[in-house]
Protein backbone atom coordinates (compact mmCIF):
# COMPACT_ATOMS: atom_id res chain seq x y z
CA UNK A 1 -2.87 26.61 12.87
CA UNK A 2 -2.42 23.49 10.71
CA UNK A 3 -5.71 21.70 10.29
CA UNK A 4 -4.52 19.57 7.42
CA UNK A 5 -2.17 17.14 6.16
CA UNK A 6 -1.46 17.22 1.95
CA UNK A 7 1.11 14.46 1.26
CA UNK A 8 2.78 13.75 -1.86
CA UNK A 9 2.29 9.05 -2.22
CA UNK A 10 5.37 7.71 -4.03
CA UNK A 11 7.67 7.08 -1.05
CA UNK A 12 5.45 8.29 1.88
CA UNK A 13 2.81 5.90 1.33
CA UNK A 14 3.97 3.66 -1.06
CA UNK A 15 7.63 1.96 -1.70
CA UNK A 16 9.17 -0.06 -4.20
CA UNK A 17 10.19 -3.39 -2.24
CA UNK A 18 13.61 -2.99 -3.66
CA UNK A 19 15.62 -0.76 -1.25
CA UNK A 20 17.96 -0.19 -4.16
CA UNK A 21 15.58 1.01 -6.75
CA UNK A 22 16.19 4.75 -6.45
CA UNK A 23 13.61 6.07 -10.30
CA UNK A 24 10.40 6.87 -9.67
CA UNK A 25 7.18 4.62 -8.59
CA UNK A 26 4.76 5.61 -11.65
CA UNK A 27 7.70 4.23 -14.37
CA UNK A 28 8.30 0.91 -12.45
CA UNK A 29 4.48 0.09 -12.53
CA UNK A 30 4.33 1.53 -16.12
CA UNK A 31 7.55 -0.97 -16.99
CA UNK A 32 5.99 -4.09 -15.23
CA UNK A 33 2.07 -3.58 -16.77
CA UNK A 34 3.99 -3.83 -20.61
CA UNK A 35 5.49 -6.57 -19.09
CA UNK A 36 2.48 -8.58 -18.45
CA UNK A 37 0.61 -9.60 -15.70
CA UNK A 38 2.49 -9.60 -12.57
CA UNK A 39 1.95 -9.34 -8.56
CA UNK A 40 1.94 -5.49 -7.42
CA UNK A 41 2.93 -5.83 -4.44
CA UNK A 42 5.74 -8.21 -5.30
CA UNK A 43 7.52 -5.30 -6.06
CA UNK A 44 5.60 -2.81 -3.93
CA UNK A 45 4.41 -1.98 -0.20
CA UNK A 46 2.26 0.41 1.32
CA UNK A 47 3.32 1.97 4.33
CA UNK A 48 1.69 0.23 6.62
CA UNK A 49 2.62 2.06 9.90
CA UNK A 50 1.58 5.16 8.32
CA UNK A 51 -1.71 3.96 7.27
CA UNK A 52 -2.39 3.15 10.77
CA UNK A 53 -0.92 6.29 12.27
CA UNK A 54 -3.65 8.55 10.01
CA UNK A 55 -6.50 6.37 11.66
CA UNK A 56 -5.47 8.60 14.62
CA UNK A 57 -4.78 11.44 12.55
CA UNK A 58 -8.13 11.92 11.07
CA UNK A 59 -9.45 12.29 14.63
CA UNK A 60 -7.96 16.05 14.26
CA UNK A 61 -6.79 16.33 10.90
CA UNK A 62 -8.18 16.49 7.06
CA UNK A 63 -6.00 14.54 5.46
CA UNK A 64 -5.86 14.67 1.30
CA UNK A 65 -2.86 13.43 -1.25
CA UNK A 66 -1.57 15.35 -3.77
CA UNK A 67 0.74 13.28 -6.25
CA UNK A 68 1.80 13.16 -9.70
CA UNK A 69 0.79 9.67 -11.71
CA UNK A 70 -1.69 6.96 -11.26
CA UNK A 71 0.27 4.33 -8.87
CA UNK A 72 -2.58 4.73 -6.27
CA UNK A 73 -5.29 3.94 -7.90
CA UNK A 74 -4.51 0.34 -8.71
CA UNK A 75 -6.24 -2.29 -7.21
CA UNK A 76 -5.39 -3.30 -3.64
CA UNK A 77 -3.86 0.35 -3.05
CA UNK A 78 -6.78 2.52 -3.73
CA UNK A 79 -9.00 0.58 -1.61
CA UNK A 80 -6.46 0.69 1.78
CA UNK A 81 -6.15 4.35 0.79
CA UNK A 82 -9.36 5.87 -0.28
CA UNK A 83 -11.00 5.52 3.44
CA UNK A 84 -8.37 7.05 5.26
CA UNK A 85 -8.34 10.29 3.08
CA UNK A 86 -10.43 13.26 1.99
CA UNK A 87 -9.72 13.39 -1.34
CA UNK A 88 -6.61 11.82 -3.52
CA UNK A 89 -5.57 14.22 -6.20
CA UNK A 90 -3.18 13.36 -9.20
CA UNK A 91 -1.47 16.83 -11.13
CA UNK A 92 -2.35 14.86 -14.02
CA UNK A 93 -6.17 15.10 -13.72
CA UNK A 94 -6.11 18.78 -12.88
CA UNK A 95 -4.62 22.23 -14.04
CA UNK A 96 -2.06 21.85 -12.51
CA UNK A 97 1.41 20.54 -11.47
CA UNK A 98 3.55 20.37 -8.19
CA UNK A 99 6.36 21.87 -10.11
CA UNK A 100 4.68 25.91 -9.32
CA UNK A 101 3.77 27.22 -6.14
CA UNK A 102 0.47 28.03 -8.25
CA UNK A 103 -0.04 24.85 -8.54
CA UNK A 104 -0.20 24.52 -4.09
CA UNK A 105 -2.33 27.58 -4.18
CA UNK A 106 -5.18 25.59 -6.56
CA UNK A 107 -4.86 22.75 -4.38
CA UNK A 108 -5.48 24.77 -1.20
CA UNK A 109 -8.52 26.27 -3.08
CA UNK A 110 -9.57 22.87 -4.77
CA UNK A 111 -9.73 21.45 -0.72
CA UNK A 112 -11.45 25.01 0.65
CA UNK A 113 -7.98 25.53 2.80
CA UNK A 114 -5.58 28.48 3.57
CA UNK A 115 -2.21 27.61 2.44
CA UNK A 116 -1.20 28.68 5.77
CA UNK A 117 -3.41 25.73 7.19
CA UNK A 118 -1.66 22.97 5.29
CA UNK A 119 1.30 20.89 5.88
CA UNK A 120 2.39 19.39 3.19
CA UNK A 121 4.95 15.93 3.24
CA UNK A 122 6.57 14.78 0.49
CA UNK A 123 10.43 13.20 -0.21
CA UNK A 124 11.58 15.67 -2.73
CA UNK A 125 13.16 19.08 -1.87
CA UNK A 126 11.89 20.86 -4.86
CA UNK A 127 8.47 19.75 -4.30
CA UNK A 128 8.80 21.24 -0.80
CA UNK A 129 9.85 24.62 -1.77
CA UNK A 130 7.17 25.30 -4.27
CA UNK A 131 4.79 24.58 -1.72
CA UNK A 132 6.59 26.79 0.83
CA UNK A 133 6.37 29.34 -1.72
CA UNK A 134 2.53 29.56 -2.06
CA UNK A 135 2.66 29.53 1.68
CA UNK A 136 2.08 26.01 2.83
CA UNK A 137 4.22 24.65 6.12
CA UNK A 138 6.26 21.80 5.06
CA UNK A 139 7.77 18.27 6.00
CA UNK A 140 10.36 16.45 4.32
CA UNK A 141 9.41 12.78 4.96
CA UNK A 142 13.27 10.81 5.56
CA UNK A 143 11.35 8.35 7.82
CA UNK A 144 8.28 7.58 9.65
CA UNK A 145 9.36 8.11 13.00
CA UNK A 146 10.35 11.79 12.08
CA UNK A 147 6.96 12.07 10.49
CA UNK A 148 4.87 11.30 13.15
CA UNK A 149 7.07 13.76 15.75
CA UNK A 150 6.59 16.55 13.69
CA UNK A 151 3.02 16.17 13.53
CA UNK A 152 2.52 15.02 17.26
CA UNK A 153 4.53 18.65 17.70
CA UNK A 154 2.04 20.52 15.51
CA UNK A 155 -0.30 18.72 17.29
CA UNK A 156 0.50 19.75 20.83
CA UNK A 157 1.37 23.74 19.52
CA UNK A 158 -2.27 23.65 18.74
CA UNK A 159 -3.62 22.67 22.05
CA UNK A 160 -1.24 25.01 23.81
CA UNK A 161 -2.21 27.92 21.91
């Protein structure tokens, strides 16, 4: 039974304001700090539907991020984040990275889970099979919508069984 959520934050919680801008989160906010001082969110937005969807969430789910960078930890992001979450973990503070299943296995350790507890979200394929590998039930996020019906499912297999 999955008892928690571990979701990858570039482009489940957080996207670049330009639709267009397909390179990653982390080297757009690296680009515009050498730039000088600028407006984050100018350029970025949270997801604000899902931050108020994993209010409800946390009601019957440990919820923890698992991401590669430092994006979420600027100002104005962290603090909208932080409360809403168990624990935010970058690959680039621990051991580890999300290109190995090992790397899914620590984090299931690192949180005191099962892999077979966890789903994990994230917008990347690759990312998604590693964690399938160590055993970890997975969600490619396209969209919120789809999101929050595969978890409401999960949800209601739970109750039923």
């Amino acid at each position: 039974m999955i008892s928690t959520l571990l979701s990858d934050f570039s482009r489940v919680w957080l996207f670049p304001k330009d639709k267009n801008y397909l390179g990653g989160l982390n080297e757009l906010y690296d680009k515009l700090k050498k730039q000088g001082k600028f407006n984050f969110f100018d350029y970025f937005e949270l997801n604000e539907e899902l931050l108020t969807k994993v209010k409800d969430w946390n009601q019957k789910l440990e919820i923890y991020i698992f991401t590669t960078g430092h994006i979420q930890n600027t100002p104005g992001v962290i603090e909208r984040v932080k409360p809403l979450v168990k624990g935010i973990y970058s690959a680039e503070d621990l051991p580890i990275n999300k290109l190995s299943p090992e790397g899914f296995v620590y984090m299931a350790q690192l949180i005191g889970k099962k892999s077979e507890e966890i789903l994990y979200i994230d917008d990347k394929a690759a990312n998604l099979e590693r964690a399938q590998q160590a055993g970890t039930a997975i969600c490619l996020y396209t969209e919120n919508k789809l999101l929050f019906q595969h978890i409401d499912n999960l949800s209601n297999q739970s109750k039923s069984a």
